[in-house]
N, C-alpha and C. Protein backbone atom coordinates (compact mmCIF):
# COMPACT_ATOMS: atom_id res chain seq x y z
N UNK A 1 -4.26 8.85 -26.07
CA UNK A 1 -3.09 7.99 -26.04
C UNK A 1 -2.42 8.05 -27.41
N UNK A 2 -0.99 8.52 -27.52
CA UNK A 2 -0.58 8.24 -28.45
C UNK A 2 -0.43 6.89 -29.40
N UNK A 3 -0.17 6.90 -30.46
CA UNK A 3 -0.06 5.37 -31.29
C UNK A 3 1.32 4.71 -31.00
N UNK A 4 2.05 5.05 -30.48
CA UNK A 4 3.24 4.37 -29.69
C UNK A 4 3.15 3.73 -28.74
N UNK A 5 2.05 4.54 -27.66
CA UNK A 5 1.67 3.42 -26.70
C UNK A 5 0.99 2.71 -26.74
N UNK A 6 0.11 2.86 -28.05
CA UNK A 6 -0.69 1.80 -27.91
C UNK A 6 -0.64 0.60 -28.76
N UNK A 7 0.59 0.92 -29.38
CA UNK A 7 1.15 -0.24 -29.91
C UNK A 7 1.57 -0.98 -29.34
N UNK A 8 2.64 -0.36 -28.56
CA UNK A 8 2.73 -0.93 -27.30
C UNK A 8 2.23 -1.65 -26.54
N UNK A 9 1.44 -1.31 -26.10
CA UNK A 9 -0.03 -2.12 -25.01
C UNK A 9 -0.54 -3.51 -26.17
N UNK A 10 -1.14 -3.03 -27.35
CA UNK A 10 -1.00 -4.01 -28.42
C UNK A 10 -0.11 -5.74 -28.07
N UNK A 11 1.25 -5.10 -28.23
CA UNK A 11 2.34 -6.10 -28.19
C UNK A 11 2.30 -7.20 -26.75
N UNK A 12 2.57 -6.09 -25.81
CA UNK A 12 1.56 -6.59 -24.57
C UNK A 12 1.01 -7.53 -24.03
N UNK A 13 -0.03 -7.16 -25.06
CA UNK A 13 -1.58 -7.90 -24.50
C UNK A 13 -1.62 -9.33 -25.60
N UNK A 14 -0.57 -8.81 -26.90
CA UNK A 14 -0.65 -10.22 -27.11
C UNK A 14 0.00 -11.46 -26.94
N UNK A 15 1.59 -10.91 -26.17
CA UNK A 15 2.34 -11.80 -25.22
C UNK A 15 1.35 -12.37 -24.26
N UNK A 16 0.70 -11.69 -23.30
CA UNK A 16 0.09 -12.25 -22.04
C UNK A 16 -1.11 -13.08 -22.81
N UNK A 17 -1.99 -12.58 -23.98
CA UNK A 17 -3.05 -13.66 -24.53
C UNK A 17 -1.99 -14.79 -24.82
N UNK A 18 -0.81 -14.97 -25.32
CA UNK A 18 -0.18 -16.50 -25.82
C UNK A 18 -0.43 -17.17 -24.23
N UNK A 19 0.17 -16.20 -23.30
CA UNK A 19 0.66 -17.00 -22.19
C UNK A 19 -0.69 -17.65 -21.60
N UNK A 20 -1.76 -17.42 -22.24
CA UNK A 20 -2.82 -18.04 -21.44
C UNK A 20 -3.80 -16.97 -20.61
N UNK A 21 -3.60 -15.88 -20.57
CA UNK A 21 -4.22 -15.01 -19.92
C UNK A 21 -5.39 -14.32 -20.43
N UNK A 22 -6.38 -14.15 -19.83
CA UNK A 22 -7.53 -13.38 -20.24
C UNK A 22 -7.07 -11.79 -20.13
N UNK A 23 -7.12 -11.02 -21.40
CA UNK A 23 -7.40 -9.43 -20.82
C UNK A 23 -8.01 -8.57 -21.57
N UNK A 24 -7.88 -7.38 -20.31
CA UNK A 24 -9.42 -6.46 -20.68
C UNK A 24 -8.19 -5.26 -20.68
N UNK A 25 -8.20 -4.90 -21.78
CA UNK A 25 -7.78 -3.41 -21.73
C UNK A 25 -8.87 -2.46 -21.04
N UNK A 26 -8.81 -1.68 -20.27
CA UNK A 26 -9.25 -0.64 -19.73
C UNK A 26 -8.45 0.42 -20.37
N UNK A 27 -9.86 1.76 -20.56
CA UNK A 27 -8.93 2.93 -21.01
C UNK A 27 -9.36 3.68 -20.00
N UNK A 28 -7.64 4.24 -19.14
CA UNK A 28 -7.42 4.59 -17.65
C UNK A 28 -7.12 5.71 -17.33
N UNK A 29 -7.10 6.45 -16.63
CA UNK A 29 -6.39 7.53 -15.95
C UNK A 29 -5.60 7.71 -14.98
N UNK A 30 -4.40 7.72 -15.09
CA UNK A 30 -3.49 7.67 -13.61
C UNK A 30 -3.08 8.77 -13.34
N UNK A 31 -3.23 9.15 -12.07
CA UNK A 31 -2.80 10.69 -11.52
C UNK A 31 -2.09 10.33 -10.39
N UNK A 32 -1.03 10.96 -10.33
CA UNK A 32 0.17 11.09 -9.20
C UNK A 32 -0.15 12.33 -7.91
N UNK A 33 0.03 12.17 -6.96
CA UNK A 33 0.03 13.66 -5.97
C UNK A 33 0.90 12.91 -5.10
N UNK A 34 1.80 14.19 -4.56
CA UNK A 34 2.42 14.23 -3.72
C UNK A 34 2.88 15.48 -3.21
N UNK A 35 2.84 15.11 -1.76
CA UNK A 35 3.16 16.18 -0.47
C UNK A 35 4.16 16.10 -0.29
N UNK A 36 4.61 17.35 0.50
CA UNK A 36 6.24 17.52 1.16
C UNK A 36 5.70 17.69 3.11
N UNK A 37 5.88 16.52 3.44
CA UNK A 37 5.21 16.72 5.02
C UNK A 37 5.83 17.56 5.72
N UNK A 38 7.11 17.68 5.94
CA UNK A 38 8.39 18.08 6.13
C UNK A 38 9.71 18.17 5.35
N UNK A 39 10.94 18.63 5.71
CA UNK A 39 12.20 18.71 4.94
C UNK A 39 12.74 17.29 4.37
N UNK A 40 12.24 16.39 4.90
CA UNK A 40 12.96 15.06 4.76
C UNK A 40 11.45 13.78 5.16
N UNK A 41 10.53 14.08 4.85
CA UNK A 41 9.37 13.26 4.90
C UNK A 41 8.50 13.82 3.76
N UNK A 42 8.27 12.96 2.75
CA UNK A 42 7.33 13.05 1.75
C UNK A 42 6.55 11.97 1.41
N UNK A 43 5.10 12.36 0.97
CA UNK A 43 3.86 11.74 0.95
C UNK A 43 3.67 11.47 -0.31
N UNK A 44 3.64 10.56 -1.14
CA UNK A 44 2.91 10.42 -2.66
C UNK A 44 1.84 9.08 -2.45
N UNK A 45 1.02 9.42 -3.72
CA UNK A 45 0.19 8.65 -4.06
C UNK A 45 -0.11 8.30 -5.29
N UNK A 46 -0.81 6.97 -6.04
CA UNK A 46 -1.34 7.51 -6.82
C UNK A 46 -2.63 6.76 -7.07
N UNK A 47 -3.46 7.11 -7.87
CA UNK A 47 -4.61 6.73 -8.51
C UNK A 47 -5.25 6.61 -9.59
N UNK A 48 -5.71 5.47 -10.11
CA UNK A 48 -6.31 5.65 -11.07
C UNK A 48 -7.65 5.42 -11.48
N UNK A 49 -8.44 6.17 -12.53
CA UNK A 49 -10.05 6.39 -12.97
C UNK A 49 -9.95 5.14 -13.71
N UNK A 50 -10.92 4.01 -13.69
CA UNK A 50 -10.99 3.30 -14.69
C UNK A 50 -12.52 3.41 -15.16
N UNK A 51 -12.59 2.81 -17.04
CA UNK A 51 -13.90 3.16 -17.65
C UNK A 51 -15.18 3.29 -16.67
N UNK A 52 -15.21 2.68 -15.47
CA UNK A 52 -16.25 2.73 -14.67
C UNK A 52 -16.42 3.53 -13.74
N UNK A 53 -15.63 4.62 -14.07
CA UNK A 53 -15.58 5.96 -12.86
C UNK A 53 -15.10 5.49 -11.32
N UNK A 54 -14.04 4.06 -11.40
CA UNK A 54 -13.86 4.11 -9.47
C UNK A 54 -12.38 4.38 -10.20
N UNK A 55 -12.16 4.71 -8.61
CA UNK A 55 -10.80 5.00 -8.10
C UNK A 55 -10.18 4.28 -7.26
N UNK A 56 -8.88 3.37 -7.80
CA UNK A 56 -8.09 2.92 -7.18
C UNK A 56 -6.68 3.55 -6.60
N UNK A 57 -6.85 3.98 -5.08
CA UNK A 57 -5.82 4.65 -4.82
C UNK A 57 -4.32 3.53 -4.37
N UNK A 58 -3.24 4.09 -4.19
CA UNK A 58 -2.74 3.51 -3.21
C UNK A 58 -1.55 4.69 -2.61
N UNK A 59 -0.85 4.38 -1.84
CA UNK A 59 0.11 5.13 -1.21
C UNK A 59 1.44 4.98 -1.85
N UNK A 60 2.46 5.37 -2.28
CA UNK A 60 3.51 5.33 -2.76
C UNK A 60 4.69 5.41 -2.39
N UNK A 61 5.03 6.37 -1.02
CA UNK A 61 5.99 6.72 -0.45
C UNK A 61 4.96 7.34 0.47
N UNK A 62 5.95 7.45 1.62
CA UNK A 62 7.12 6.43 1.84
C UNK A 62 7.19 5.39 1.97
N UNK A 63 6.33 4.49 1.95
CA UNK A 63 6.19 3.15 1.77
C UNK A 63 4.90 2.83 0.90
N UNK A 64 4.96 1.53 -0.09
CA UNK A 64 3.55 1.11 -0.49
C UNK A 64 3.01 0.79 0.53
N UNK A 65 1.40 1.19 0.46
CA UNK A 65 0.19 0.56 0.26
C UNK A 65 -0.87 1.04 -0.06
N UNK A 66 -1.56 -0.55 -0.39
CA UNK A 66 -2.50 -0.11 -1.52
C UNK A 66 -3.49 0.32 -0.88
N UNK A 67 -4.53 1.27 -0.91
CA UNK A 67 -5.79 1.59 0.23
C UNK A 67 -6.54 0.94 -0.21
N UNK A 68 -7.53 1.67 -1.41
CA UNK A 68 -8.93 0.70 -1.98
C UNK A 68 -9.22 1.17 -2.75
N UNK A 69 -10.32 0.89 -3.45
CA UNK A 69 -11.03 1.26 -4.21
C UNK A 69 -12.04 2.17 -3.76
N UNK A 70 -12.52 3.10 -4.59
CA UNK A 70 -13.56 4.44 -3.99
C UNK A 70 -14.45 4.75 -5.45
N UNK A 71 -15.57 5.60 -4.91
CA UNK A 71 -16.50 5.62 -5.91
C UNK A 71 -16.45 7.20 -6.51
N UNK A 72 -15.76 7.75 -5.75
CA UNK A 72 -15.80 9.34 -6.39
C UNK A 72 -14.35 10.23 -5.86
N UNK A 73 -13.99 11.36 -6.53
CA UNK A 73 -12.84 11.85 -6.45
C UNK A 73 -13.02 12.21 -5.75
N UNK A 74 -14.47 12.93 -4.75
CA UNK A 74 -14.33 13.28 -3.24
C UNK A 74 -13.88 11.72 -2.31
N UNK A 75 -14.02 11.01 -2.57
CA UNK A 75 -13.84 10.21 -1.41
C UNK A 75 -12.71 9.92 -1.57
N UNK A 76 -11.35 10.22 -2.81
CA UNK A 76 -10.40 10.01 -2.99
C UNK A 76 -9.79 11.29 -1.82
N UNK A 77 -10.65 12.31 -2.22
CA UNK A 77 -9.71 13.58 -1.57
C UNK A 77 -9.91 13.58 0.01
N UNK A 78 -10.96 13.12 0.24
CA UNK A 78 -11.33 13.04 1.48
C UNK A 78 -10.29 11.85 2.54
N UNK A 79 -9.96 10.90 1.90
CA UNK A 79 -9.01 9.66 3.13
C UNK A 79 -7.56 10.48 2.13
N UNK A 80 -7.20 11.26 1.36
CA UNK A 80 -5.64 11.67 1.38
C UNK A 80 -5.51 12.68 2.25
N UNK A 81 -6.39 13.63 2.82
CA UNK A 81 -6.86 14.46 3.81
C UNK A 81 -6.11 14.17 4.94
N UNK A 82 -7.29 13.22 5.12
CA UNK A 82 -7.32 12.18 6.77
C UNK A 82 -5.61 11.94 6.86
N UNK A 83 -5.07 11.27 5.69
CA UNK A 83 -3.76 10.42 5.70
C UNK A 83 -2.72 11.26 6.27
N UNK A 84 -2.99 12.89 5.39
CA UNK A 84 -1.73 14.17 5.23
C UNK A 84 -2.09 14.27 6.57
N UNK A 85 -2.74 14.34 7.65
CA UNK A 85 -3.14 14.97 8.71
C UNK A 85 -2.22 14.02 9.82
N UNK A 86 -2.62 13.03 9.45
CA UNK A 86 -2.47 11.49 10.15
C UNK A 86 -0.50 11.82 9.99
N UNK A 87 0.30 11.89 8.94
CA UNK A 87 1.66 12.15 8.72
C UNK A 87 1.94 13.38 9.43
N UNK A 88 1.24 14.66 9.07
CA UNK A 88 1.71 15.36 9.76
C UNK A 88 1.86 15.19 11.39
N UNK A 89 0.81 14.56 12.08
CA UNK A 89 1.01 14.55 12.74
C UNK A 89 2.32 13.62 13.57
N UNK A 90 1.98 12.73 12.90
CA UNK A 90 2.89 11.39 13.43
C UNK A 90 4.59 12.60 12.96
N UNK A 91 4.95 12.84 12.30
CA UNK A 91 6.23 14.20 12.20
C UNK A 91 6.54 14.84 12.87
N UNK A 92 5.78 14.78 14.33
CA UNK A 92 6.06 15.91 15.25
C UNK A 92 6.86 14.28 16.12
N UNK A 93 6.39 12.83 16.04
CA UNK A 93 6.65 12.19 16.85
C UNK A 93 8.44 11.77 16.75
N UNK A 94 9.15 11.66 17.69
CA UNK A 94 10.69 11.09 17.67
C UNK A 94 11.07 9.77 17.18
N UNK A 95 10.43 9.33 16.86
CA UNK A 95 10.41 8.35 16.24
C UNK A 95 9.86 7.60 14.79
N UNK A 96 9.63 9.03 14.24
CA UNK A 96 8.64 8.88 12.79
C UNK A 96 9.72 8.05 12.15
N UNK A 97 11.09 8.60 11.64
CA UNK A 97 11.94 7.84 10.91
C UNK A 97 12.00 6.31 10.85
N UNK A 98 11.80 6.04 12.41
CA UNK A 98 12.16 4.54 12.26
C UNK A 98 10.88 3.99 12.30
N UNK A 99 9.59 4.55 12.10
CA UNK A 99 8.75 3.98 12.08
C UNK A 99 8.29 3.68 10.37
N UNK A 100 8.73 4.82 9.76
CA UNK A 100 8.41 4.70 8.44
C UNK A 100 9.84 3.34 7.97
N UNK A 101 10.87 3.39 8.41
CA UNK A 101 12.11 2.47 8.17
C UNK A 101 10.92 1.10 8.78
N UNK A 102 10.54 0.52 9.68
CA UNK A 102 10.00 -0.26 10.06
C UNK A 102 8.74 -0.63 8.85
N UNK A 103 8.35 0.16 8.50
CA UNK A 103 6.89 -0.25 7.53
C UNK A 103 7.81 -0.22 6.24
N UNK A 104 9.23 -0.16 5.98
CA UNK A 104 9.79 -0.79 4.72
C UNK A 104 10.05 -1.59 4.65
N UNK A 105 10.62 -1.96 5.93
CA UNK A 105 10.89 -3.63 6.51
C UNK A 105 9.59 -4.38 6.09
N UNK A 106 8.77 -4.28 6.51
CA UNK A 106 7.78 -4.85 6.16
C UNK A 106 7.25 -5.24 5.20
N UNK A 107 7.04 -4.37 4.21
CA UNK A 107 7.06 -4.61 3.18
C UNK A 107 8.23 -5.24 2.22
N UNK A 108 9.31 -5.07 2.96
CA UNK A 108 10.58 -6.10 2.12
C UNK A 108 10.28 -7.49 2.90
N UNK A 109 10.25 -8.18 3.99
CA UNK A 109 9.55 -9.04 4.60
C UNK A 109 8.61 -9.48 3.37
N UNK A 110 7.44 -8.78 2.97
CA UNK A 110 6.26 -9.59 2.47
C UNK A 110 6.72 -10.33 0.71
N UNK A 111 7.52 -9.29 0.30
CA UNK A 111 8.35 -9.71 -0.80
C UNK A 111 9.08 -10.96 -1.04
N UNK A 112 9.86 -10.98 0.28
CA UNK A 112 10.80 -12.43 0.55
C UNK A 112 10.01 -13.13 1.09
N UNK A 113 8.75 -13.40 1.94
CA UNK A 113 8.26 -14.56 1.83
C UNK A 113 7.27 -14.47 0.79
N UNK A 114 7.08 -13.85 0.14
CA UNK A 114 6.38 -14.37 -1.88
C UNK A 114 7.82 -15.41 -2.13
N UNK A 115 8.87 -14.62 -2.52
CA UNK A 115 9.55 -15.76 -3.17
C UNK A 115 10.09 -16.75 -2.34
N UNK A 116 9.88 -16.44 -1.13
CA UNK A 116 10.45 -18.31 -0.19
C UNK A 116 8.69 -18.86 -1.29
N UNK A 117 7.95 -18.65 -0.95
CA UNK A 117 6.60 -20.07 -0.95
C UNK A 117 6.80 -19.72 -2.36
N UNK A 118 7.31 -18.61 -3.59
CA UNK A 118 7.56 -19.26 -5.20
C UNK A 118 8.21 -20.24 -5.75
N UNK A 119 9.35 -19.71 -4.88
CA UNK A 119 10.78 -20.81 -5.35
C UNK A 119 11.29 -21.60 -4.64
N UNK A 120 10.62 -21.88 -3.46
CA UNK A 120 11.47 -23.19 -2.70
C UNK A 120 10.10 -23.95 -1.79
N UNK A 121 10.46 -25.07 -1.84
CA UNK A 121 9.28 -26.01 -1.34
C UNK A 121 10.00 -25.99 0.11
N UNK A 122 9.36 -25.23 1.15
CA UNK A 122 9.84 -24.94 2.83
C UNK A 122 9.13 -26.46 3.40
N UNK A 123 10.16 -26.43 4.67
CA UNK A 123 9.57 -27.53 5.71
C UNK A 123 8.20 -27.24 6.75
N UNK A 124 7.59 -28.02 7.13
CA UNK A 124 6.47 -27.74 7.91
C UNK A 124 6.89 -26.75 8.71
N UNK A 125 8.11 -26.90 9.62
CA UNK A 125 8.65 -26.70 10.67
C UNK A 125 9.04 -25.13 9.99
N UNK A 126 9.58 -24.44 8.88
CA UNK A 126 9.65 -23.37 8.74
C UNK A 126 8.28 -23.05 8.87
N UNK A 127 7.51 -23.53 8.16
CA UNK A 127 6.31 -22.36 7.86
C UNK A 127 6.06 -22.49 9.49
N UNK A 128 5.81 -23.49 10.49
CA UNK A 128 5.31 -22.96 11.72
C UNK A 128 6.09 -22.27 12.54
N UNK A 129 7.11 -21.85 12.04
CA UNK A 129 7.97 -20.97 12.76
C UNK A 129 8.04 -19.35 12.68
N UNK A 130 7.81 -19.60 11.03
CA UNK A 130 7.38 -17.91 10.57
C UNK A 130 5.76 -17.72 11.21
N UNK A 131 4.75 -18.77 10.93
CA UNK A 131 3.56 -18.63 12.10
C UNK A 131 3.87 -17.90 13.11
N UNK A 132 4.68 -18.69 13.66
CA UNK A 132 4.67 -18.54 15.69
C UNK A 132 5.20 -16.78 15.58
N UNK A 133 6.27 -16.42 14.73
CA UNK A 133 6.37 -15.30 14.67
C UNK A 133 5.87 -14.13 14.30
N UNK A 134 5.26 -14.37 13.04
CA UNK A 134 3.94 -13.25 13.10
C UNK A 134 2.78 -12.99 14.09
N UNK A 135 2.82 -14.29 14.52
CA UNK A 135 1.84 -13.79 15.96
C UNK A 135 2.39 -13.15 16.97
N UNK A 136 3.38 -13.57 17.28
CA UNK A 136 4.39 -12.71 17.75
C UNK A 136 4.35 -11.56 17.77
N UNK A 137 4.14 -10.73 16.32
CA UNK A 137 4.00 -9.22 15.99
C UNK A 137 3.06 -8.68 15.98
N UNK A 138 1.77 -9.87 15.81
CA UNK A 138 0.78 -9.51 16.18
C UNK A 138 0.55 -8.96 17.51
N UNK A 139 0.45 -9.89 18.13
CA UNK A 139 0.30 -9.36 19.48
C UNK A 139 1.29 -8.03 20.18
N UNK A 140 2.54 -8.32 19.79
CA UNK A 140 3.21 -6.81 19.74
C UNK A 140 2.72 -5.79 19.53
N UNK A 141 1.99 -5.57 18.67
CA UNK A 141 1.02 -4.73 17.77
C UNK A 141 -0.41 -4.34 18.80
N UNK A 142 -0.93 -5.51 19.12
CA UNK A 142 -2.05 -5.41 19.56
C UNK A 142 -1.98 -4.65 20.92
N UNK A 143 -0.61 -5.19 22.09
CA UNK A 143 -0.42 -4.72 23.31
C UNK A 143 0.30 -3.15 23.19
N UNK A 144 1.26 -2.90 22.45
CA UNK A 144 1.24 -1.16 21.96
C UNK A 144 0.44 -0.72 21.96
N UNK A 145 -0.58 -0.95 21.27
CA UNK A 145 -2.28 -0.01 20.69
C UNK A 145 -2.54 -0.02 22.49
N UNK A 146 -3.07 -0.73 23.24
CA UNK A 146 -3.55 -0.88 24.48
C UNK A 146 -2.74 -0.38 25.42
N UNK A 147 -1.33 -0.08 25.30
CA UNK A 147 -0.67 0.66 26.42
C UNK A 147 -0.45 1.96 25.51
N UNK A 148 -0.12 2.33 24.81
CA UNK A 148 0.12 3.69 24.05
C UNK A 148 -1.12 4.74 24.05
N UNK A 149 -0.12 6.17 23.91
CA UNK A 149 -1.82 6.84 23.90
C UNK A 149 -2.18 6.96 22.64
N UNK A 150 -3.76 7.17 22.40
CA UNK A 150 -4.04 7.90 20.98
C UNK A 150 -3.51 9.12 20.80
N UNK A 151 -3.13 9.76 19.83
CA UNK A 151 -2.53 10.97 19.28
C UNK A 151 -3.18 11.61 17.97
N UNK A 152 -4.38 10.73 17.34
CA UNK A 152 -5.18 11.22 16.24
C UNK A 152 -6.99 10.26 16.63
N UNK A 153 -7.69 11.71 16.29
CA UNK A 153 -9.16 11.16 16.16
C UNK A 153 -9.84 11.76 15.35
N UNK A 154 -9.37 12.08 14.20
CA UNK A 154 -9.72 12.38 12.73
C UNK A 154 -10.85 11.26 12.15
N UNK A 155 -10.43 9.82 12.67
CA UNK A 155 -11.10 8.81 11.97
C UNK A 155 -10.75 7.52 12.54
N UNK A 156 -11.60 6.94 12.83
CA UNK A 156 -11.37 5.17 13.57
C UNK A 156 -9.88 4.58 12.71
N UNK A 157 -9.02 3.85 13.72
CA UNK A 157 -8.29 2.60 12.33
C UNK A 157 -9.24 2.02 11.87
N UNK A 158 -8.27 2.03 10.36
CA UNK A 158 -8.74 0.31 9.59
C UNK A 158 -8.99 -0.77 10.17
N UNK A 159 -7.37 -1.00 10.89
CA UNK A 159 -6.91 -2.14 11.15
C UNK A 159 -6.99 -2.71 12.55
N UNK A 160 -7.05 -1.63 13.25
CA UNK A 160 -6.86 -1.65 15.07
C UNK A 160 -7.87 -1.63 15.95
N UNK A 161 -9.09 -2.57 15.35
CA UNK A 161 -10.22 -2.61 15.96
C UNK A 161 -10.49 -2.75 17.66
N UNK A 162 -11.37 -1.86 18.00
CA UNK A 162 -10.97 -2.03 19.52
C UNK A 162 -11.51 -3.02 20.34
């Protein structure tokens, strides 16, 4: 690390110590990869090594998310594998665009309700309304999986337990 940045980091860390914060500098490694799935669909990621040899990946584009934490660069290479396979395939589907447009939504969704419950004290009656509606999507979610076909068996979902 150069002495610029780590003056930097310096300055930093001693804003966030005034503010009350505990911190641990870690000395890190961040590595970027990214795929070209197609002409107009691209895959990035990134990850980083911290002093304790794990790996925190997450997804970058086309939409965040974060995956997990992993214990070795094979198991990093091994679920970006699974993922590139999982995109490619879903690329052949007519509807990839708006599905990846849909999981931005989403994630702009999770953003705006952070700052509704930061900055404004909501009524009961909102929050049970945004309730009633995520279940809503839930179950949307849940009855797709059950009428749709599978199209990948590379690896169980995470999320879509059967």
């Amino acid at each position: 690390m150069n002495k610029y940045v780590v003056s930097e980091t310096n300055q930093h860390v001693m804003k966030l110590i005034q503010m009350g914060a505990h911190v641990t500098v870690v000395a890190s490694q961040m590595v970027y990869v990214s795929f070209d799935i197609s002409e107009d669909i691209k895959v990035s990621y990134v990850y980083n090594i911290n002093k304790n040899n794990e790996y925190f990946l997450e997804r970058i584009r086309p939409y965040p998310l974060p995956v997990r934490v992993f214990e070795s660069a094979d198991d990093i290479c091994s679920i970006i594998k699974i993922d590139i396979e999982q995109f490619k395939n879903a690329a052949k589907s007519h509807n990839i665009h708006e599905f990846i447009k849909k999981n931005q939504d989403f994630h702009n969704i999770i953003l705006m309700f952070e700052d509704l419950f930061l900055y404004y004290n909501t009524s009961k009656e909102t929050f049970d309304q945004l309730s009633l509606d995520i279940n809503d999507i839930y179950e949307t979610i849940i009855k797709a999986k059950e009428t749709s076909k599978r199209v990948y068996f590379g690896k169980e979902p995470d999320n879509l337990k059967k």
